[in-house]
PDB file of N, CA and C in Angstrom:
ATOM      1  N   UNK A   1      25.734   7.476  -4.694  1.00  0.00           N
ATOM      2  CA  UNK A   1      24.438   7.060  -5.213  1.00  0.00           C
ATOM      3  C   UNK A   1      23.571   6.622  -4.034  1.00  0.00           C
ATOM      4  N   UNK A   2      22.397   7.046  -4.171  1.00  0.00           N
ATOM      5  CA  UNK A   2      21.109   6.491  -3.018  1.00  0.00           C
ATOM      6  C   UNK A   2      20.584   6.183  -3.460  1.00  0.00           C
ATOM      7  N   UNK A   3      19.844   4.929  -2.659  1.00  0.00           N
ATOM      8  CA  UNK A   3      18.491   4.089  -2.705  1.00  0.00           C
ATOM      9  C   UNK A   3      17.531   4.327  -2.675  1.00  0.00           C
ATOM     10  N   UNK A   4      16.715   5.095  -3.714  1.00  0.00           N
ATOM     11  CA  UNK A   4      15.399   4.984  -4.172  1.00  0.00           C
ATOM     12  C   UNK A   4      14.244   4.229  -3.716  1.00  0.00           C
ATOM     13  N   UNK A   5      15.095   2.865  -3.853  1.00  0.00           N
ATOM     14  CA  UNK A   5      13.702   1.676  -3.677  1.00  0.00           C
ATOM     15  C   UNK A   5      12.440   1.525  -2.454  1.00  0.00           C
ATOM     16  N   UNK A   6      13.051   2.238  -1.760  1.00  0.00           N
ATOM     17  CA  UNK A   6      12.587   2.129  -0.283  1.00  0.00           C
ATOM     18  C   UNK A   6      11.473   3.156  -0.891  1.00  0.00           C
ATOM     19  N   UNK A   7      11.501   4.261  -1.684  1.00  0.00           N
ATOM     20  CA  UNK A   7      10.699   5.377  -1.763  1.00  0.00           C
ATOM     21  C   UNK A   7       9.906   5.079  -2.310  1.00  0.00           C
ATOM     22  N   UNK A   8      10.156   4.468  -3.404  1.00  0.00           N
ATOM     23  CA  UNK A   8       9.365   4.046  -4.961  1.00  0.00           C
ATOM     24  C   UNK A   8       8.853   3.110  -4.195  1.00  0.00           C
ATOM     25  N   UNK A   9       8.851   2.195  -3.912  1.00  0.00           N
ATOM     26  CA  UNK A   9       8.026   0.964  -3.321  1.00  0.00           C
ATOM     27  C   UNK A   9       6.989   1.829  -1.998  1.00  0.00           C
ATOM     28  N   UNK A  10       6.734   2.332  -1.275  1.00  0.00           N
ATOM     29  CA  UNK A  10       5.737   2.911  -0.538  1.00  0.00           C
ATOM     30  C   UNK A  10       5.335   4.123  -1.265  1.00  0.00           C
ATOM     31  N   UNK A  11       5.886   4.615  -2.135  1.00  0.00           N
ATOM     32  CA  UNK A  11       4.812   5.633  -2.817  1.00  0.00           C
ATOM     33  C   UNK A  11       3.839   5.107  -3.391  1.00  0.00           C
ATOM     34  N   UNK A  12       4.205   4.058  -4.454  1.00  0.00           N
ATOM     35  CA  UNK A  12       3.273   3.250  -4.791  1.00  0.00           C
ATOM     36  C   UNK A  12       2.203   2.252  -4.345  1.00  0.00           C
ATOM     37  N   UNK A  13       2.934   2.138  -2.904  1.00  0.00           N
ATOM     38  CA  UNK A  13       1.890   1.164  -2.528  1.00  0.00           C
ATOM     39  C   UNK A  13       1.091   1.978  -1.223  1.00  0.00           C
ATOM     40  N   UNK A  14       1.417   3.434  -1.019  1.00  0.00           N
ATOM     41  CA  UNK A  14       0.723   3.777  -0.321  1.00  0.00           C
ATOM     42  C   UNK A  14      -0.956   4.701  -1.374  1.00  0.00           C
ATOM     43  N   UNK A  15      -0.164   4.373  -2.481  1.00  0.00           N
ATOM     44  CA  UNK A  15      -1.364   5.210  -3.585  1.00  0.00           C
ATOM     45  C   UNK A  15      -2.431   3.785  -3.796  1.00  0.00           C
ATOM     46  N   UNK A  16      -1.855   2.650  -4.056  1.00  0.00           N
ATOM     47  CA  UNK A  16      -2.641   1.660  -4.125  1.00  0.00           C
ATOM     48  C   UNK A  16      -3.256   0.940  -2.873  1.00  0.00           C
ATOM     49  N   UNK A  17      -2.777   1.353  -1.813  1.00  0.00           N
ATOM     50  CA  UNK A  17      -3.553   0.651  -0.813  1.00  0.00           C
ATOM     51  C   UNK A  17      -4.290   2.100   0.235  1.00  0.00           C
ATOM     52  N   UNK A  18      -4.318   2.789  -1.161  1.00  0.00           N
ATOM     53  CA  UNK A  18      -5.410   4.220   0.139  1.00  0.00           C
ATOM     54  C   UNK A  18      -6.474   3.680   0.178  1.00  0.00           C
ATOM     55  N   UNK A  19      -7.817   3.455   1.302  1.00  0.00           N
ATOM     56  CA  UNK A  19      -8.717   2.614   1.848  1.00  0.00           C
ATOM     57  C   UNK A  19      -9.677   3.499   0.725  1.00  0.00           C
ATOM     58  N   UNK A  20     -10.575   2.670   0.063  1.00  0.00           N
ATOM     59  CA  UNK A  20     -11.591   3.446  -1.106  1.00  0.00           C
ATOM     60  C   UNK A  20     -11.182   3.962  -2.511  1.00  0.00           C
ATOM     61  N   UNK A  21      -9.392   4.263  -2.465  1.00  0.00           N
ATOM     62  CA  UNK A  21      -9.785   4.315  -3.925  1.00  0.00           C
ATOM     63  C   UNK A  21      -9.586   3.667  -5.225  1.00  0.00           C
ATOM     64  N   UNK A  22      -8.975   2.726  -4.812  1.00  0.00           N
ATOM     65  CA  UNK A  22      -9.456   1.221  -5.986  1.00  0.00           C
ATOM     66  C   UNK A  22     -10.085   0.216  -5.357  1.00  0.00           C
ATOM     67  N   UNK A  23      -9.911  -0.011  -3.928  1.00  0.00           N
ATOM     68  CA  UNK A  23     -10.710  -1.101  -3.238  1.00  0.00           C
ATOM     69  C   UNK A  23     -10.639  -0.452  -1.958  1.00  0.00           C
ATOM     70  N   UNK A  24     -11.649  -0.882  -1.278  1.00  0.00           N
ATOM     71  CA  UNK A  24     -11.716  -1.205   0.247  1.00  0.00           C
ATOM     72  C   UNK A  24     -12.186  -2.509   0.911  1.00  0.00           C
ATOM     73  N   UNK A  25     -11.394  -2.737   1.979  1.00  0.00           N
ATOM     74  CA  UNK A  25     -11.951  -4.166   2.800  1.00  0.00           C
ATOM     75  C   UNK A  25     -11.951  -3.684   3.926  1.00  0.00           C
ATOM     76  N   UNK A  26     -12.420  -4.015   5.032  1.00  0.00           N
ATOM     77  CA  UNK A  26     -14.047  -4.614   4.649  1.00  0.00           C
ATOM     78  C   UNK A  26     -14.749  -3.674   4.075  1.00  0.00           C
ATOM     79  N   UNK A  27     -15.876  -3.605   3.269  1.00  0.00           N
ATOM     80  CA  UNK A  27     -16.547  -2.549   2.332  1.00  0.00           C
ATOM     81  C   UNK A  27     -17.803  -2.171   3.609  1.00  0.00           C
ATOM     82  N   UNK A  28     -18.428  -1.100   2.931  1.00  0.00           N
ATOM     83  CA  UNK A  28     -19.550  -0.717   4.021  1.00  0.00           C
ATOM     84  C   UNK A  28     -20.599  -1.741   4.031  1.00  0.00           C
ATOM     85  N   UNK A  29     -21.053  -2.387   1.915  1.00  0.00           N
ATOM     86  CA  UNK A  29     -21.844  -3.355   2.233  1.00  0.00           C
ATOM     87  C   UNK A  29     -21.771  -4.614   1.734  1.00  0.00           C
ATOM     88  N   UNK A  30     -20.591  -4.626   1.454  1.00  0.00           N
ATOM     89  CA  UNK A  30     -20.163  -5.737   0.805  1.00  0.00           C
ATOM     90  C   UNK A  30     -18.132  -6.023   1.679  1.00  0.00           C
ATOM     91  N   UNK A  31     -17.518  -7.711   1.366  1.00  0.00           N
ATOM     92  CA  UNK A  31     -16.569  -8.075   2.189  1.00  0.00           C
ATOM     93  C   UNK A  31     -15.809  -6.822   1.278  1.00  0.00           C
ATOM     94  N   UNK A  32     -15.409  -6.945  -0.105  1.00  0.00           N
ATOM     95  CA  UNK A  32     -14.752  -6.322  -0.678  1.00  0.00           C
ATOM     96  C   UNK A  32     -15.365  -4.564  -1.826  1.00  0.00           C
ATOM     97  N   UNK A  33     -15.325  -3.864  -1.912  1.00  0.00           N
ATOM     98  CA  UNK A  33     -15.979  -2.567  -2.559  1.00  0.00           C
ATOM     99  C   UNK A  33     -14.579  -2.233  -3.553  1.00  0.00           C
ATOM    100  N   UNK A  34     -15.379  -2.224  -4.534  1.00  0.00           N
ATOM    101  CA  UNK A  34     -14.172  -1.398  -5.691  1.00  0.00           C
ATOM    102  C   UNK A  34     -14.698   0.286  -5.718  1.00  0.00           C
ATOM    103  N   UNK A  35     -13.669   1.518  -6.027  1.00  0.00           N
ATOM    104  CA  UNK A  35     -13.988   2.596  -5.993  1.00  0.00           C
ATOM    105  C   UNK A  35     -15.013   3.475  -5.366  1.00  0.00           C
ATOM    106  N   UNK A  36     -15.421   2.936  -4.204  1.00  0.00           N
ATOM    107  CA  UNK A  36     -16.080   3.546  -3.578  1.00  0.00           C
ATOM    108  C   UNK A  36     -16.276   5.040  -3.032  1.00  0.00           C
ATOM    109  N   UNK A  37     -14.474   5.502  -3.219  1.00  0.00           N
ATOM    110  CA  UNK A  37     -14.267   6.862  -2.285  1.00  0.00           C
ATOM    111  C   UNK A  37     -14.575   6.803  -0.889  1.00  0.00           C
ATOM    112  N   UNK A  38     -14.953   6.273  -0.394  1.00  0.00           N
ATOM    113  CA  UNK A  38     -15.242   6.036   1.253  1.00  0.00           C
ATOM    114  C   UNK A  38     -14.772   5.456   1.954  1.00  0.00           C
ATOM    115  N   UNK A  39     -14.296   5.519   3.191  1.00  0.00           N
ATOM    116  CA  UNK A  39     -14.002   4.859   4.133  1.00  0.00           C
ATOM    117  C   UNK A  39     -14.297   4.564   5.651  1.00  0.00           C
ATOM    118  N   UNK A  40     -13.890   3.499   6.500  1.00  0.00           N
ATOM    119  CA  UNK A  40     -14.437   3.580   7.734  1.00  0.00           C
ATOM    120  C   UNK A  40     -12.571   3.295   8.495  1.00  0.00           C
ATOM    121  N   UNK A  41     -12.809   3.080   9.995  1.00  0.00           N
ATOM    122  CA  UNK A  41     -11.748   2.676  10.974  1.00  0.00           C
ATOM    123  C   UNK A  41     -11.156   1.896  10.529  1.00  0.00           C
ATOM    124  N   UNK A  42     -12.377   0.425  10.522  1.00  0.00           N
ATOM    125  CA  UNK A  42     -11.885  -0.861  10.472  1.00  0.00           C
ATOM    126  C   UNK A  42     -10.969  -0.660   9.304  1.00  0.00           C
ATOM    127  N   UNK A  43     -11.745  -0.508   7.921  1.00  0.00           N
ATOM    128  CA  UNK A  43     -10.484  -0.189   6.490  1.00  0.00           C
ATOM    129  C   UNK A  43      -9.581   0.484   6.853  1.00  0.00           C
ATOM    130  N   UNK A  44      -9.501   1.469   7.230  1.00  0.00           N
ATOM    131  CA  UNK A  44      -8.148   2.082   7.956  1.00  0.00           C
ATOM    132  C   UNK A  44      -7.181   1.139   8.489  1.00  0.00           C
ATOM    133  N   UNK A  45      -7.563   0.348   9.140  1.00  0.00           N
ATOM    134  CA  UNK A  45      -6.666  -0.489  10.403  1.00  0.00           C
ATOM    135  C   UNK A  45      -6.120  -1.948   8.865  1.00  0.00           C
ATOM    136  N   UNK A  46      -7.176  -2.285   8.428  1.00  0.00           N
ATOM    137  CA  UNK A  46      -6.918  -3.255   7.654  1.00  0.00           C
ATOM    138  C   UNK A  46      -5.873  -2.888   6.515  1.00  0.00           C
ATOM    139  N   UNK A  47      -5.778  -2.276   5.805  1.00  0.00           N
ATOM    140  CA  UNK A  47      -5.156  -1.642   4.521  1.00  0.00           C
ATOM    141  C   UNK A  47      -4.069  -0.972   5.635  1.00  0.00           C
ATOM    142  N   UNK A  48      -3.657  -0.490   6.691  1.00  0.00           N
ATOM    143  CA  UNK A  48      -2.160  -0.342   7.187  1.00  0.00           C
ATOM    144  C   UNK A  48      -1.355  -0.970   7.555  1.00  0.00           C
ATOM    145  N   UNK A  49      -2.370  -2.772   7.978  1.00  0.00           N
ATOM    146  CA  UNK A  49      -1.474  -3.645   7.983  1.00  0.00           C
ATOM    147  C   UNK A  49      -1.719  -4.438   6.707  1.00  0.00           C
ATOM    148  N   UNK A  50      -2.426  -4.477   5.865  1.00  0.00           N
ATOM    149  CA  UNK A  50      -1.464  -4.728   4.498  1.00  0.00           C
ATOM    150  C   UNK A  50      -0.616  -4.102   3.851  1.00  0.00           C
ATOM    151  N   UNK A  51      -0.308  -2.557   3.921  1.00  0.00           N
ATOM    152  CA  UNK A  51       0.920  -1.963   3.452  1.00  0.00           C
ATOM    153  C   UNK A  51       1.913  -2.309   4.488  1.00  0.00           C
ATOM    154  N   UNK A  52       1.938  -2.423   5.863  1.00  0.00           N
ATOM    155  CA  UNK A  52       3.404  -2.532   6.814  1.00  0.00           C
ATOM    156  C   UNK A  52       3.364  -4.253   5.915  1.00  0.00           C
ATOM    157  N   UNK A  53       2.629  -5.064   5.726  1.00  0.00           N
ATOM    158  CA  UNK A  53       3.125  -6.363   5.417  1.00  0.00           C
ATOM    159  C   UNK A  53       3.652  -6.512   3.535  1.00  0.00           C
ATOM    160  N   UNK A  54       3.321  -5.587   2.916  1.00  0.00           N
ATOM    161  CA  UNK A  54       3.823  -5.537   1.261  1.00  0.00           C
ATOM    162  C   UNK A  54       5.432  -4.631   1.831  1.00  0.00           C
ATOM    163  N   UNK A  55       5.533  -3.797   2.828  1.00  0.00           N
ATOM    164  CA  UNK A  55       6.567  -2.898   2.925  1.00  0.00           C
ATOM    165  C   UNK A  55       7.818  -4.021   3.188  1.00  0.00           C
ATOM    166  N   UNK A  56       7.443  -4.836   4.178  1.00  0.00           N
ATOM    167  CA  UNK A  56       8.178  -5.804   4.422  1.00  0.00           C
ATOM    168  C   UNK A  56       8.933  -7.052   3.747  1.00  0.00           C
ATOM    169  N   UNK A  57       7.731  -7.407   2.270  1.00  0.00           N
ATOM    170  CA  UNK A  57       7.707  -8.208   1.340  1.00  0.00           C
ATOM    171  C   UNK A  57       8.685  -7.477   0.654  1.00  0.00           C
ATOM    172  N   UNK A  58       8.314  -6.558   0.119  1.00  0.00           N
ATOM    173  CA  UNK A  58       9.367  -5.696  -0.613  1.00  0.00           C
ATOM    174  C   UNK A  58      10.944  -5.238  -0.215  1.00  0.00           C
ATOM    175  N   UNK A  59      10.764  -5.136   0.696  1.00  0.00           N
ATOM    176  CA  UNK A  59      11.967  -4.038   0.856  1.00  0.00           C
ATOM    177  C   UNK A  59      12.801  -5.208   1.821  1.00  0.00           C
ATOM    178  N   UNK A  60      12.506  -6.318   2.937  1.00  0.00           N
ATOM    179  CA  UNK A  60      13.550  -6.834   3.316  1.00  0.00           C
ATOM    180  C   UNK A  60      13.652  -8.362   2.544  1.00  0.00           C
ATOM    181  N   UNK A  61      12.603  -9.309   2.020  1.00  0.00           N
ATOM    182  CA  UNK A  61      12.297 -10.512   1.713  1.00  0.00           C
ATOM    183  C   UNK A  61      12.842 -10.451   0.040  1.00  0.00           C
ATOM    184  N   UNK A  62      12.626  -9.408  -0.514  1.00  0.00           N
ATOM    185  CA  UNK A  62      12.869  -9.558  -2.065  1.00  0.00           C
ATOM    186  C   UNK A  62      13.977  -8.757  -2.016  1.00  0.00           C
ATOM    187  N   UNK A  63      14.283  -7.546  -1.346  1.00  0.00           N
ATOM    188  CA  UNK A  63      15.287  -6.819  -1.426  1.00  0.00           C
ATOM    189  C   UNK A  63      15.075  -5.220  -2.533  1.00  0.00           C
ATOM    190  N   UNK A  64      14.339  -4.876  -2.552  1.00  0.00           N
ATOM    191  CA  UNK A  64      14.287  -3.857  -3.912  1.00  0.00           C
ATOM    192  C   UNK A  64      15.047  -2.711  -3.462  1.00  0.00           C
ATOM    193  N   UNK A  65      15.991  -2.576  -4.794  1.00  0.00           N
ATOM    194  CA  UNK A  65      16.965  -1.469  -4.865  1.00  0.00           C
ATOM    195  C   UNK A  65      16.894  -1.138  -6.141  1.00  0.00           C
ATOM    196  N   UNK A  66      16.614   0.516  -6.387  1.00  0.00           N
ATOM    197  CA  UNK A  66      16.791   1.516  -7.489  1.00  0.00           C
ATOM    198  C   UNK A  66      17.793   2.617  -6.841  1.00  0.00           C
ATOM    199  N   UNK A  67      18.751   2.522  -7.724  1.00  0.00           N
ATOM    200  CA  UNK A  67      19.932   3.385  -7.384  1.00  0.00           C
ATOM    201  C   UNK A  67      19.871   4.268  -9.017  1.00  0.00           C
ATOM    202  N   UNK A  68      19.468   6.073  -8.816  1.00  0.00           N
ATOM    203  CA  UNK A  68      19.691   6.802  -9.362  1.00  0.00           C
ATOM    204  C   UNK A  68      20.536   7.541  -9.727  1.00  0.00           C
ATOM    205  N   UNK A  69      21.713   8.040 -10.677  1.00  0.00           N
ATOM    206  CA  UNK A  69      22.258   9.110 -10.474  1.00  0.00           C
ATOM    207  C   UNK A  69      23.418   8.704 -11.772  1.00  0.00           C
ATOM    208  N   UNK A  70      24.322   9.055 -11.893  1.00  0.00           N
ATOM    209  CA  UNK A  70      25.400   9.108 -12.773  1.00  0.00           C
ATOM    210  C   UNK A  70      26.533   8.789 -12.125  1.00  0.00           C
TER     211      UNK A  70
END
């Protein structure tokens, strides 16, 4: 049996933390922008270190394991 969790936890949080499409920070004209579709650097740089820091939360601090199979 293999560990899933590692997968499932950055698929998801790489869909929720793509820069523009439920939020972006910093926004173009505002601190925070909901659905904008757009992005700049800075959001780039910001939203990769909030996913390396949720990747970390997740996967070594809480521990998440999904083990699939029969």
């Amino acid at each position: 049996m293999t560990d899933w969790g590692s997968v499932f936890v950055a698929s998801v949080l790489f869909i929720l933390l793509t820069p523009g499409m439920l939020f972006q920070i910093p926004g173009q004209h505002r601190y925070v922008e909901f659905g904008n579709f757009h992005t700049s650097g800075v959001s780039i740089l910001v939203h990769s270190i909030l996913y390396l820091a949720f990747m970390c939360i997740f996967l070594i601090a809480i521990g998440v394991h999904m083990y699939i199979g029969s």
